[in-house]
C-alpha atoms as a PDB file:
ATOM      1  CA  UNK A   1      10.979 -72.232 -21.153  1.00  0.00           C
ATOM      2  CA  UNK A   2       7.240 -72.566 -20.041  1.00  0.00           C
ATOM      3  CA  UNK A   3       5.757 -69.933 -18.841  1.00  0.00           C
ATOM      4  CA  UNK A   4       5.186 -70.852 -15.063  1.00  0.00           C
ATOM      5  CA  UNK A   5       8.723 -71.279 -14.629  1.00  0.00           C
ATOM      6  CA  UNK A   6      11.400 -69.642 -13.207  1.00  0.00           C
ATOM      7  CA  UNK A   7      14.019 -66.959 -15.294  1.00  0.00           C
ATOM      8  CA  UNK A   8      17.465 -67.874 -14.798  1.00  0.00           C
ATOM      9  CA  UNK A   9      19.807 -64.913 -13.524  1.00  0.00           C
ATOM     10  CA  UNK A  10      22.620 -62.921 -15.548  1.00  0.00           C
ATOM     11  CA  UNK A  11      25.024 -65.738 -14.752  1.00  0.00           C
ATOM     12  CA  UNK A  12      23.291 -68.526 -15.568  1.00  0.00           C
ATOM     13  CA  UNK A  13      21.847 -67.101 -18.974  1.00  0.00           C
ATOM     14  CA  UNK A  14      25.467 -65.923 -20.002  1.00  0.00           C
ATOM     15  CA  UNK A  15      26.576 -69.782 -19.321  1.00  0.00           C
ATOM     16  CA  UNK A  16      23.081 -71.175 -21.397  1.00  0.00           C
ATOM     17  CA  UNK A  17      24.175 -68.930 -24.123  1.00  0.00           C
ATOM     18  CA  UNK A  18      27.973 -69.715 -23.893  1.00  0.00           C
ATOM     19  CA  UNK A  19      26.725 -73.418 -24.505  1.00  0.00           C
ATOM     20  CA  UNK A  20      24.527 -72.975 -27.375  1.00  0.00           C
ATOM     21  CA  UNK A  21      26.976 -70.436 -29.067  1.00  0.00           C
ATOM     22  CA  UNK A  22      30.508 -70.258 -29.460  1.00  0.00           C
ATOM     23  CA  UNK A  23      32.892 -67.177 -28.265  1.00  0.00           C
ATOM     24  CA  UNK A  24      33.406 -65.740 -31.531  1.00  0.00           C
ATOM     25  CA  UNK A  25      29.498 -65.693 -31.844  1.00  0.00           C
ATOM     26  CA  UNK A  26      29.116 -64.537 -28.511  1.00  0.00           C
ATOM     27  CA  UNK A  27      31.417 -61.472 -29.168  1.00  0.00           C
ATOM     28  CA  UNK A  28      29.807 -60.933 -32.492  1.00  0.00           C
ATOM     29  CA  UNK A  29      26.536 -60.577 -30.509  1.00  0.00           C
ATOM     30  CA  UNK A  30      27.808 -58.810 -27.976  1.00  0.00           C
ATOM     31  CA  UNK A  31      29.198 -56.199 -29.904  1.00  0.00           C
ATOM     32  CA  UNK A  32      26.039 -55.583 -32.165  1.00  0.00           C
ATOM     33  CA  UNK A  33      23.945 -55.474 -29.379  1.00  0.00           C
ATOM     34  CA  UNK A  34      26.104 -52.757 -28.382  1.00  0.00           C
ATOM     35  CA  UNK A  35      26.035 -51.244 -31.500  1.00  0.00           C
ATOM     36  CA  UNK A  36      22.390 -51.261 -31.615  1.00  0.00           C
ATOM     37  CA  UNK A  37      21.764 -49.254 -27.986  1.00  0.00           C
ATOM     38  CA  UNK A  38      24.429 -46.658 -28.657  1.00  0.00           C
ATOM     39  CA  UNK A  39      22.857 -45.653 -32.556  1.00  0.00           C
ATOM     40  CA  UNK A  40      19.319 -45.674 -30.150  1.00  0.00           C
ATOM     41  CA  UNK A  41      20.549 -43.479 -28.063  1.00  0.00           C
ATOM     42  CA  UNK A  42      21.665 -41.025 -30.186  1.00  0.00           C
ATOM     43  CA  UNK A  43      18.497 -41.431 -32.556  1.00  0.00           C
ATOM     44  CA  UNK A  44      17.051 -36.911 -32.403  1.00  0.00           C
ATOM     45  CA  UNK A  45      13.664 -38.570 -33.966  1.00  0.00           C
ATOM     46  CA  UNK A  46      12.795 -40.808 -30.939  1.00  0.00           C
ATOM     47  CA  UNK A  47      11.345 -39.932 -28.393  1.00  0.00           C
ATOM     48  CA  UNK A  48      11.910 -40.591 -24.780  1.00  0.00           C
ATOM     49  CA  UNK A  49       9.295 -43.317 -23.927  1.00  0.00           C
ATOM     50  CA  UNK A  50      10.547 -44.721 -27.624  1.00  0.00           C
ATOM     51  CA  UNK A  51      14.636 -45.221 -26.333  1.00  0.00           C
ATOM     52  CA  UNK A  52      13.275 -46.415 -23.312  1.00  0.00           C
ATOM     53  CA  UNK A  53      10.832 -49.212 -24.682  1.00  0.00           C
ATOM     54  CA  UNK A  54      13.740 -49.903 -27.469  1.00  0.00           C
ATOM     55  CA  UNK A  55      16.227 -50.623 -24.989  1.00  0.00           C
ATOM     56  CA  UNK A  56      14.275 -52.883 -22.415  1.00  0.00           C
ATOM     57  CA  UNK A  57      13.129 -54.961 -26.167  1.00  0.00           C
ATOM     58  CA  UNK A  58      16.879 -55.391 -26.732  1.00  0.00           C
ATOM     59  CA  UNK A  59      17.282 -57.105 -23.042  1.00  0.00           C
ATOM     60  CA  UNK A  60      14.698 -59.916 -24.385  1.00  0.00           C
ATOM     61  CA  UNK A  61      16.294 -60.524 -27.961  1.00  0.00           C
ATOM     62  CA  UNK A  62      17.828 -64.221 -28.918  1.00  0.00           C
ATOM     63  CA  UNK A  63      21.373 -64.217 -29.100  1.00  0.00           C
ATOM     64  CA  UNK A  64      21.150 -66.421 -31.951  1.00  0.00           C
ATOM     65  CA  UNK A  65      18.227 -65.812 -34.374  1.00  0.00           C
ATOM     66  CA  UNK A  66      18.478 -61.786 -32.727  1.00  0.00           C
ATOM     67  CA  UNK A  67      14.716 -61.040 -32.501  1.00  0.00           C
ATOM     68  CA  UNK A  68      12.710 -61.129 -29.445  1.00  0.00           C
ATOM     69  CA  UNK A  69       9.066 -61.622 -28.676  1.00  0.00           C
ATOM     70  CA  UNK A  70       8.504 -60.060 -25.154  1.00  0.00           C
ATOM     71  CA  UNK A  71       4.190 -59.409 -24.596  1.00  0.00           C
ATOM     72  CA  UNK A  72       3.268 -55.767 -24.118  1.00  0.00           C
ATOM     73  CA  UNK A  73       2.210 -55.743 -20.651  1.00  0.00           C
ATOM     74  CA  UNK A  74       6.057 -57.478 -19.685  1.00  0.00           C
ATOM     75  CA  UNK A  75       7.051 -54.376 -21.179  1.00  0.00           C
ATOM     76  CA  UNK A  76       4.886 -51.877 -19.564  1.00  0.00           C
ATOM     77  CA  UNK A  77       5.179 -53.846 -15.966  1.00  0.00           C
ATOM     78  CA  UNK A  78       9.226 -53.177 -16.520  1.00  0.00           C
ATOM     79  CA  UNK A  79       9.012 -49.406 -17.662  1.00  0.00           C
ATOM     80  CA  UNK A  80       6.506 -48.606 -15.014  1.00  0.00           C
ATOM     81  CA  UNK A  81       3.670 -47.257 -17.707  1.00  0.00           C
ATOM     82  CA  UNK A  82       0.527 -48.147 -19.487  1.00  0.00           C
ATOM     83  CA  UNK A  83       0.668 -50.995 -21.857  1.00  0.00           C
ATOM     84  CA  UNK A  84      -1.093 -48.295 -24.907  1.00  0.00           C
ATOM     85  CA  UNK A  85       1.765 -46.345 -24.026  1.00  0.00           C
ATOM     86  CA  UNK A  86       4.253 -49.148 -24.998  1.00  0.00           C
ATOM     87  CA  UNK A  87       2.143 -50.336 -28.103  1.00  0.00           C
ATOM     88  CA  UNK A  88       2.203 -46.483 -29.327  1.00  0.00           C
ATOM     89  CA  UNK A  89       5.924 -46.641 -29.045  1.00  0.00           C
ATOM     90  CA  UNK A  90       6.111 -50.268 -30.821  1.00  0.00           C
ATOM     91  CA  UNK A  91       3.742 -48.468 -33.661  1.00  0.00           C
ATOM     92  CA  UNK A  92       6.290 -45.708 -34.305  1.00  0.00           C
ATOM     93  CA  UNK A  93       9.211 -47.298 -34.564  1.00  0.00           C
ATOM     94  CA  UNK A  94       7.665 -49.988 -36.880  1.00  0.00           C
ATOM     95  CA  UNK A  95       5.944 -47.661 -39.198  1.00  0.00           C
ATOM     96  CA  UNK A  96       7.912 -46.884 -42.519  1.00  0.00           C
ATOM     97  CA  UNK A  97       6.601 -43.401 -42.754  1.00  0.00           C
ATOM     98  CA  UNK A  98       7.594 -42.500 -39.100  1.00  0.00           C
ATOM     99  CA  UNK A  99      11.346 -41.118 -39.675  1.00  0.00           C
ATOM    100  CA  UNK A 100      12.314 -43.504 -36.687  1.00  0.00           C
ATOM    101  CA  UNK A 101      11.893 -46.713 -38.604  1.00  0.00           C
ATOM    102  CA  UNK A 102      13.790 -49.609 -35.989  1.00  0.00           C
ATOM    103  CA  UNK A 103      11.401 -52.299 -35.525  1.00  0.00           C
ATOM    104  CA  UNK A 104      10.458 -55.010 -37.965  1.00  0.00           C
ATOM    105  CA  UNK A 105       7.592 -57.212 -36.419  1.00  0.00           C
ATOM    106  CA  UNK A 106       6.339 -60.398 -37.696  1.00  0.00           C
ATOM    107  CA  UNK A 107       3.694 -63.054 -36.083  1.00  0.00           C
ATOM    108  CA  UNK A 108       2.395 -66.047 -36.815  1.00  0.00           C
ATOM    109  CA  UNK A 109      -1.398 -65.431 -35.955  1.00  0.00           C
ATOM    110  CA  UNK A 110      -3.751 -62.646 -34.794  1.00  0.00           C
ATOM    111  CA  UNK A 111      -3.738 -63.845 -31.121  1.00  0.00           C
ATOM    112  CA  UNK A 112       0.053 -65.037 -31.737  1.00  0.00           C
ATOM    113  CA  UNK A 113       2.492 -62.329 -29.709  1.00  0.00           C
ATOM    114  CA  UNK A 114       4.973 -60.426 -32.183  1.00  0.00           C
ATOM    115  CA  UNK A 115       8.181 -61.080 -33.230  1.00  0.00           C
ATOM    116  CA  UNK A 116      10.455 -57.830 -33.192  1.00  0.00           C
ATOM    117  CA  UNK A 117      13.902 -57.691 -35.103  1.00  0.00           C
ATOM    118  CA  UNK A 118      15.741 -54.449 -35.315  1.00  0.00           C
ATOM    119  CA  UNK A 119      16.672 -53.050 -38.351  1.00  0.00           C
ATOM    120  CA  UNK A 120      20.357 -52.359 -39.520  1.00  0.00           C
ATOM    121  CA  UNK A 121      20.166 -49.937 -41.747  1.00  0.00           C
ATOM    122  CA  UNK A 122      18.828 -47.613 -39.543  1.00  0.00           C
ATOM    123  CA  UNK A 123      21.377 -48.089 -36.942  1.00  0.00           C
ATOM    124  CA  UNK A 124      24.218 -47.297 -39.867  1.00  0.00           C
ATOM    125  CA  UNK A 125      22.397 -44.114 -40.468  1.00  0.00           C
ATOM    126  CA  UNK A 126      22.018 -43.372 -36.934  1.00  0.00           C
ATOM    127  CA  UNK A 127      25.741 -43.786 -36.254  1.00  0.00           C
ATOM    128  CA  UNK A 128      27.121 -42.178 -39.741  1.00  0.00           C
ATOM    129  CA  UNK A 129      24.614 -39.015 -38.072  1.00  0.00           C
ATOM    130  CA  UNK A 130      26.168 -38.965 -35.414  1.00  0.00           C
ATOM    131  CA  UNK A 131      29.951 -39.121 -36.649  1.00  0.00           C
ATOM    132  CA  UNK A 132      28.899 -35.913 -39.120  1.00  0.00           C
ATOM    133  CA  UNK A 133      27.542 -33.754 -35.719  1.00  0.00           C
ATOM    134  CA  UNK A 134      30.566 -34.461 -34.246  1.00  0.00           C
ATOM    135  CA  UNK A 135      32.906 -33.780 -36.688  1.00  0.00           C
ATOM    136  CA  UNK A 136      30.661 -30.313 -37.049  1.00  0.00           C
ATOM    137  CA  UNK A 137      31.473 -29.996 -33.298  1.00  0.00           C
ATOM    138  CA  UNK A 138      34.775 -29.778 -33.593  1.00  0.00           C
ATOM    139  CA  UNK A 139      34.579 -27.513 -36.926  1.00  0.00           C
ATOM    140  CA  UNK A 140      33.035 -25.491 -35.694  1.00  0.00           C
ATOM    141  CA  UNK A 141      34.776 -25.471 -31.685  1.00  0.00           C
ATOM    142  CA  UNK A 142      38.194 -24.638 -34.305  1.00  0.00           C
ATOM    143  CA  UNK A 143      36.587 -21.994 -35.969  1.00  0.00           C
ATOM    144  CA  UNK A 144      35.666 -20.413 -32.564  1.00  0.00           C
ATOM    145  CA  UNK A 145      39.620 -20.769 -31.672  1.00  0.00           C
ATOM    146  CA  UNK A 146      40.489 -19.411 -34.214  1.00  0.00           C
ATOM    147  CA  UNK A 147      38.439 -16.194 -34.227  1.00  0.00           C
ATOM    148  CA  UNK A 148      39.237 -15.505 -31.017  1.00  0.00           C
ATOM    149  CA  UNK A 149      42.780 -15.734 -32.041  1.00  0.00           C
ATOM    150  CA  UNK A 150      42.772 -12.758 -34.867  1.00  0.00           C
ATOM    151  CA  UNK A 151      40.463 -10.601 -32.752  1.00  0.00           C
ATOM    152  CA  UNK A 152      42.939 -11.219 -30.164  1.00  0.00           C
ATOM    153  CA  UNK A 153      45.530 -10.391 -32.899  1.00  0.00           C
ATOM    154  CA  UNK A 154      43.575  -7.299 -34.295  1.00  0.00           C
ATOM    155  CA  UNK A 155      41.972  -5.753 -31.224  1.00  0.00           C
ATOM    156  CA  UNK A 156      44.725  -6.258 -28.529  1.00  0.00           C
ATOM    157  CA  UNK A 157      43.792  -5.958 -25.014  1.00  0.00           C
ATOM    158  CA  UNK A 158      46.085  -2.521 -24.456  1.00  0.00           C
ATOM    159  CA  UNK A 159      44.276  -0.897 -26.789  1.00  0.00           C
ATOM    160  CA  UNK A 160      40.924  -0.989 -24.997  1.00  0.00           C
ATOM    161  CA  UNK A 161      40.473   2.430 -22.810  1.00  0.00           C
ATOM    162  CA  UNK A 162      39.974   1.143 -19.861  1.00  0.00           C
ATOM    163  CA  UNK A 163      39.906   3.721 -16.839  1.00  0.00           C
ATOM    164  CA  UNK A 164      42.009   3.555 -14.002  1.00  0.00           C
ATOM    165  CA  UNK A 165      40.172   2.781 -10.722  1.00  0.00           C
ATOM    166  CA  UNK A 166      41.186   5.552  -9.129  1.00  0.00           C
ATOM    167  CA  UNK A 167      39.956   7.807 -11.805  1.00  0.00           C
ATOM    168  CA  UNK A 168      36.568   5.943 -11.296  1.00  0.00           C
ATOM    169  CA  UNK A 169      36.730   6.588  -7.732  1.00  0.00           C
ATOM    170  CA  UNK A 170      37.748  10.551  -7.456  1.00  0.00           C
ATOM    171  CA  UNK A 171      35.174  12.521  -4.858  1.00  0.00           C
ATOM    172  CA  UNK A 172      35.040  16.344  -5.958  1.00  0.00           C
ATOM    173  CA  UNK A 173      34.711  18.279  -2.894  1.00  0.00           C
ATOM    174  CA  UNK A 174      33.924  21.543  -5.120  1.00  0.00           C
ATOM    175  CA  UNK A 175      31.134  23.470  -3.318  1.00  0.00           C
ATOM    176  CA  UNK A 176      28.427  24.039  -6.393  1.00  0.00           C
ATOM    177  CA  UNK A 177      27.604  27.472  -7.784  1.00  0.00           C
ATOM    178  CA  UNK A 178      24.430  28.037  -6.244  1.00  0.00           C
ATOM    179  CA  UNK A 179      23.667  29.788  -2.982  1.00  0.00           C
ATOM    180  CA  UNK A 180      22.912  27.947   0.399  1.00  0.00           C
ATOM    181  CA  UNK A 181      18.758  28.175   0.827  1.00  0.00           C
ATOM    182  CA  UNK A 182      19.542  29.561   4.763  1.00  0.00           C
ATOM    183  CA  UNK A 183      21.288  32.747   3.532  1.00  0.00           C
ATOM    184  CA  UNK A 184      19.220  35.997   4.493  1.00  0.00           C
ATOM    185  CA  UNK A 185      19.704  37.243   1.034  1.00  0.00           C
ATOM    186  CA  UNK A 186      17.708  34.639  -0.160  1.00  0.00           C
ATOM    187  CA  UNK A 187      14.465  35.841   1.834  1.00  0.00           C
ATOM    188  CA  UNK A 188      15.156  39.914   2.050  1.00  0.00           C
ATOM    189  CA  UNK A 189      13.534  40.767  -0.481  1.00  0.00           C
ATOM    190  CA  UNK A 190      10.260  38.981   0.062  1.00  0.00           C
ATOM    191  CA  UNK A 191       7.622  40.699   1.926  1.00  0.00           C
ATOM    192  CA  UNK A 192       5.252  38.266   3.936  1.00  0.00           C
ATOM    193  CA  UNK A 193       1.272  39.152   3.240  1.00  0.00           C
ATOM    194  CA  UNK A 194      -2.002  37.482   5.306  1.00  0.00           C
ATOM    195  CA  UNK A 195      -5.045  38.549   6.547  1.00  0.00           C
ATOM    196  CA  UNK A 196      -3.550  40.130   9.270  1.00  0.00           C
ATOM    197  CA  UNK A 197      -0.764  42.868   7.793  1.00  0.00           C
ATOM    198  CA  UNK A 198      -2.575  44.353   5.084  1.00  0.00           C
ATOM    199  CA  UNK A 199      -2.253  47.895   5.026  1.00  0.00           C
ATOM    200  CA  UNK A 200       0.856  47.963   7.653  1.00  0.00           C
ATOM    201  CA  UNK A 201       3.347  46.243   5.303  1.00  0.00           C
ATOM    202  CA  UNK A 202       5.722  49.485   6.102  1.00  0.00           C
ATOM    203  CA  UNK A 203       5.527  48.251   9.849  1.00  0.00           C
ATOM    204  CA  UNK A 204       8.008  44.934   7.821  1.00  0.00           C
ATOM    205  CA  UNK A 205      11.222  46.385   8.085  1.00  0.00           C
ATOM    206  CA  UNK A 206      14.154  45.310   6.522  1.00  0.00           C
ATOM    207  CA  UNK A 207      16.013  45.317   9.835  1.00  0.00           C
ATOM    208  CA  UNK A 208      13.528  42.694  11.160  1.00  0.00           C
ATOM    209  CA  UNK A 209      13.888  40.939   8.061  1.00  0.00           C
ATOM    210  CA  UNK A 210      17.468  40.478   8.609  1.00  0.00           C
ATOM    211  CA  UNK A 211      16.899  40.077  12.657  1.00  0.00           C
ATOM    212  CA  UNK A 212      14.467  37.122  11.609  1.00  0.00           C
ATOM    213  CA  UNK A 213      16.834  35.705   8.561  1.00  0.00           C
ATOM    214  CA  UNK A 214      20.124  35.904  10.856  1.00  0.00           C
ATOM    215  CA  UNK A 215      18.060  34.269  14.375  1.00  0.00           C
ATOM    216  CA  UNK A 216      17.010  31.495  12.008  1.00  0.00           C
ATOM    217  CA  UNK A 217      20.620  30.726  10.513  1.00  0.00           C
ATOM    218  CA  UNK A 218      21.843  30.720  13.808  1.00  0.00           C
ATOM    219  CA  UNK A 219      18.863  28.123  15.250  1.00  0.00           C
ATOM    220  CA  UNK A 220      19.918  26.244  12.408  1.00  0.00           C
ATOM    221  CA  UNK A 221      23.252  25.784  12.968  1.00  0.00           C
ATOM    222  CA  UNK A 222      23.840  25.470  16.615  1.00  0.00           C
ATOM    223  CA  UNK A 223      26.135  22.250  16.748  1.00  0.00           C
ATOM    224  CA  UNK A 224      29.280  22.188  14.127  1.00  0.00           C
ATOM    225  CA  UNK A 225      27.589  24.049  11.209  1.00  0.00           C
ATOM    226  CA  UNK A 226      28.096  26.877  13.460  1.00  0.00           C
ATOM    227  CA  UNK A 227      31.477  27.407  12.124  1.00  0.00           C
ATOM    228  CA  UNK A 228      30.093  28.215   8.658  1.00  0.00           C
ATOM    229  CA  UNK A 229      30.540  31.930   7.601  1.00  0.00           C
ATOM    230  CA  UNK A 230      28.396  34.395   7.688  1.00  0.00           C
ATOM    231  CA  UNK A 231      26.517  36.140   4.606  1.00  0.00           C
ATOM    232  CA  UNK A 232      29.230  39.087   3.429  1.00  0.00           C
ATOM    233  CA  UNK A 233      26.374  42.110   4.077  1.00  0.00           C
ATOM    234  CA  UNK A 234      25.523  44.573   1.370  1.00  0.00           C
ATOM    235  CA  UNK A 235      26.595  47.754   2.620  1.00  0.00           C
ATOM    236  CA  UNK A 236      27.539  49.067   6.402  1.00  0.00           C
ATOM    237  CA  UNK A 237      24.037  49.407   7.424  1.00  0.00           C
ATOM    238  CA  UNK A 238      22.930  46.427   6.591  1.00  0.00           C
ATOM    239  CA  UNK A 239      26.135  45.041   8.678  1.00  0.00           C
ATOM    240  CA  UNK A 240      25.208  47.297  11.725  1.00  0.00           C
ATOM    241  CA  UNK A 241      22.167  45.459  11.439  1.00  0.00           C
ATOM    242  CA  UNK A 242      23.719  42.225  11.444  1.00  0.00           C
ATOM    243  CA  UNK A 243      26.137  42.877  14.558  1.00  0.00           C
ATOM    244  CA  UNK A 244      22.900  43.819  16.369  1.00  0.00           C
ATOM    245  CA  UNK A 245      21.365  40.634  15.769  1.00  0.00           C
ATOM    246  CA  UNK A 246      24.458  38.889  16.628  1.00  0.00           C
ATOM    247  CA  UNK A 247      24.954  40.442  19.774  1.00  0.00           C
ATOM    248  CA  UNK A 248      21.287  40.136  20.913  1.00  0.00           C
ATOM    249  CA  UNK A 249      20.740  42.806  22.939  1.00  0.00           C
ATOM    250  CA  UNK A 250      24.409  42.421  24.555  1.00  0.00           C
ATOM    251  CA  UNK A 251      26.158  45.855  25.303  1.00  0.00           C
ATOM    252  CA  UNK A 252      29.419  45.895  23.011  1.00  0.00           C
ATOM    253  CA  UNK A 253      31.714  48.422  22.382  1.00  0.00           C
ATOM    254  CA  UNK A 254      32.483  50.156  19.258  1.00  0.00           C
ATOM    255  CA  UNK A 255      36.096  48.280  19.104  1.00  0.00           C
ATOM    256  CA  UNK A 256      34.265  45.245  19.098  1.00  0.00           C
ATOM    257  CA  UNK A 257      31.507  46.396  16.645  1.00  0.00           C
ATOM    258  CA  UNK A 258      34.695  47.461  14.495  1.00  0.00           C
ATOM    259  CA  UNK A 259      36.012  43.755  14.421  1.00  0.00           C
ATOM    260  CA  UNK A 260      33.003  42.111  14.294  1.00  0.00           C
ATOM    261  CA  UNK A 261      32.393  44.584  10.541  1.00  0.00           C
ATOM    262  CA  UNK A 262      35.812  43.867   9.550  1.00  0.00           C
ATOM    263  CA  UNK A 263      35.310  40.598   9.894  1.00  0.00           C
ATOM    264  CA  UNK A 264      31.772  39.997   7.836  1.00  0.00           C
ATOM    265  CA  UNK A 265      32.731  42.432   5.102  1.00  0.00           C
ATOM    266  CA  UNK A 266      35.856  39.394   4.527  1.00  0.00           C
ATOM    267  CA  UNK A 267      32.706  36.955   5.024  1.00  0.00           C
ATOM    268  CA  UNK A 268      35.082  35.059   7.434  1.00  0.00           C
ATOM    269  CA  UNK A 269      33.251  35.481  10.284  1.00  0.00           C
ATOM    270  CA  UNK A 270      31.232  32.903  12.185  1.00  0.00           C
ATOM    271  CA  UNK A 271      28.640  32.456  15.033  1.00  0.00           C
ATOM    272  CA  UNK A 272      30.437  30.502  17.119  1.00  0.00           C
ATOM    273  CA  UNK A 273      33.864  33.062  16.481  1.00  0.00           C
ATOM    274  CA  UNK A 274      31.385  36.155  17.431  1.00  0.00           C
ATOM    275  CA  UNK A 275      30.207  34.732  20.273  1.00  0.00           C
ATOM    276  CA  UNK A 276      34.083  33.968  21.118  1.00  0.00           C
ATOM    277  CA  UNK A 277      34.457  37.625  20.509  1.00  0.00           C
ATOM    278  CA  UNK A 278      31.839  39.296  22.234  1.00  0.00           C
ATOM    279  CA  UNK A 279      32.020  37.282  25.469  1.00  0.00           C
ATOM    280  CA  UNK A 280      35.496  38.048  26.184  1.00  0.00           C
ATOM    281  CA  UNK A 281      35.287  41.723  25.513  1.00  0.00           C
ATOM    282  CA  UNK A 282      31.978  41.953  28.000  1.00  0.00           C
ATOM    283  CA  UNK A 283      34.093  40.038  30.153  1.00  0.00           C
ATOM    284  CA  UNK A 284      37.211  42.567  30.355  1.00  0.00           C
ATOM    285  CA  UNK A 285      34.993  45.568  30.467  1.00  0.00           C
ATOM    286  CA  UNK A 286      32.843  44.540  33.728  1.00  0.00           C
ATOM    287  CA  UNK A 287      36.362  43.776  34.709  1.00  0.00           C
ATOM    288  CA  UNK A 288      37.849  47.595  34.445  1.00  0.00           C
END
């Protein structure tokens, strides 16, 4: 075909080459060709650009003398890339020493374009490579079975101590063994020093100590916290001590006072139940 003239499509080449070759050939061809792209394919030494450049050489070879003689820059202009880049893949897979020997090129002249022909051996190797990986594959996919099997066997799943969830998920609502930082007994025996109180630090009583402790506690926990109990007081003066802070300057009976003790020493009294207290009794005595 000259070189100014048209190519024929996949249709009409398939019937030019149906007429120069019989079926049998044409299957022969057909099949090796096949052959050929699949061992290329699966060739670990080439290298990208290389099964690319192999594969577009294999759409230009004869059907019946099975080279092909395509110039470098058809090549390039069909894989989008330089025409060096092409030659450096030709290079490789025609160089004996390369590892990816594929290519046997032949030409008639120095300005004459190559002939390429692709060599069988290396397509047998390729192939007989690629049966051995696979059969490895599946080796070694059976060995994996099978040690999962007899760990399976040996190490059974009920055996593992695995923890109920709602072991995992248990809240202990155990108060810790440490005291609360608001109780007065935390801050009665500290005695506050500045500028300002040395030399009167007999003027800080323990009763204001306790006033101050007890007015904080109570500032503190004004909304529900109020229901807390009180701190359990040391001895009776100490809890006289406390009633008078509770009752903050209110005038309360002794019966009251009495209850009110009673009631810390247990250290089940709260605020919000002496205030419950107290304001009732005031009540009944402005009453009578």
């Amino acid at each position: 075909m000259r070189d100014g003239a048209a190519l024929p499509d996949a249709a009409e080449g398939y019937e030019l080459m149906a007429a120069e070759l019989s079926e049998k050939e044409v299957q022969s061809f057909t099949s090796w060709k096949l052959d050929v792209i699949d061992a290329i394919t699966c060739d670990t030494a080439l290298q990208d650009i290389d099964t690319r450049v192999a594969f577009r050489l294999m759409q230009h070879i004869n059907a019946r003398t099975r080279d092909a003689n395509p110039s470098l820059e058809r090549l390039a202009a069909q894989l989008g890339c330089h025409r060096d880049t092409v030659r450096r893949s030709l290079d490789r897979m025609c160089d004996p020493n390369s590892g990816c020997l594929w290519l046997v090129r032949l030409r008639e002249s120095r300005t004459a374009t190559y002939h390429y022909s692709f060599v069988t051996d290396r397509m047998n190797l390729v192939i007989d490579g690629k049966m051995d990986r696979e059969d490895r594959a599946r080796e070694a996919a059976k060995e994996r079975r099978r040690n999962r099997l007899e760990v399976a066997q040996e190490q059974p799943r009920e055996v593992a101590a695995v923890l109920p969830h709602e072991v995992a998920a248990v809240q202990s609502y155990e108060v810790a063994g440490v005291l609360p930082k608001h109780l007065p007994d935390n801050y009665l025996n500290r005695t506050p020093s500045d500028s300002c109180s040395e030399g009167r630090e007999g003027t800080y009583t323990r009763e204001t100590e306790i006033s101050r402790s007890l007015s904080t506690y109570s500032l503190a926990h004004s909304g529900d916290e109020a229901n807390l109990p009180l701190p359990i007081p040391k001895d009776s003066h100490e809890a006289d001590i406390m009633i008078d802070a509770i009752c903050d300057g209110q005038d309360v009976g002794e019966p009251v006072r009495t209850i009110l003790a009673r009631m810390l020493g247990r250290g089940v009294l709260t605020l919000k139940m002496a205030k419950n207290i107290i304001l009732p009794a005031n009540t009944r005595e402005d009453a009578a």
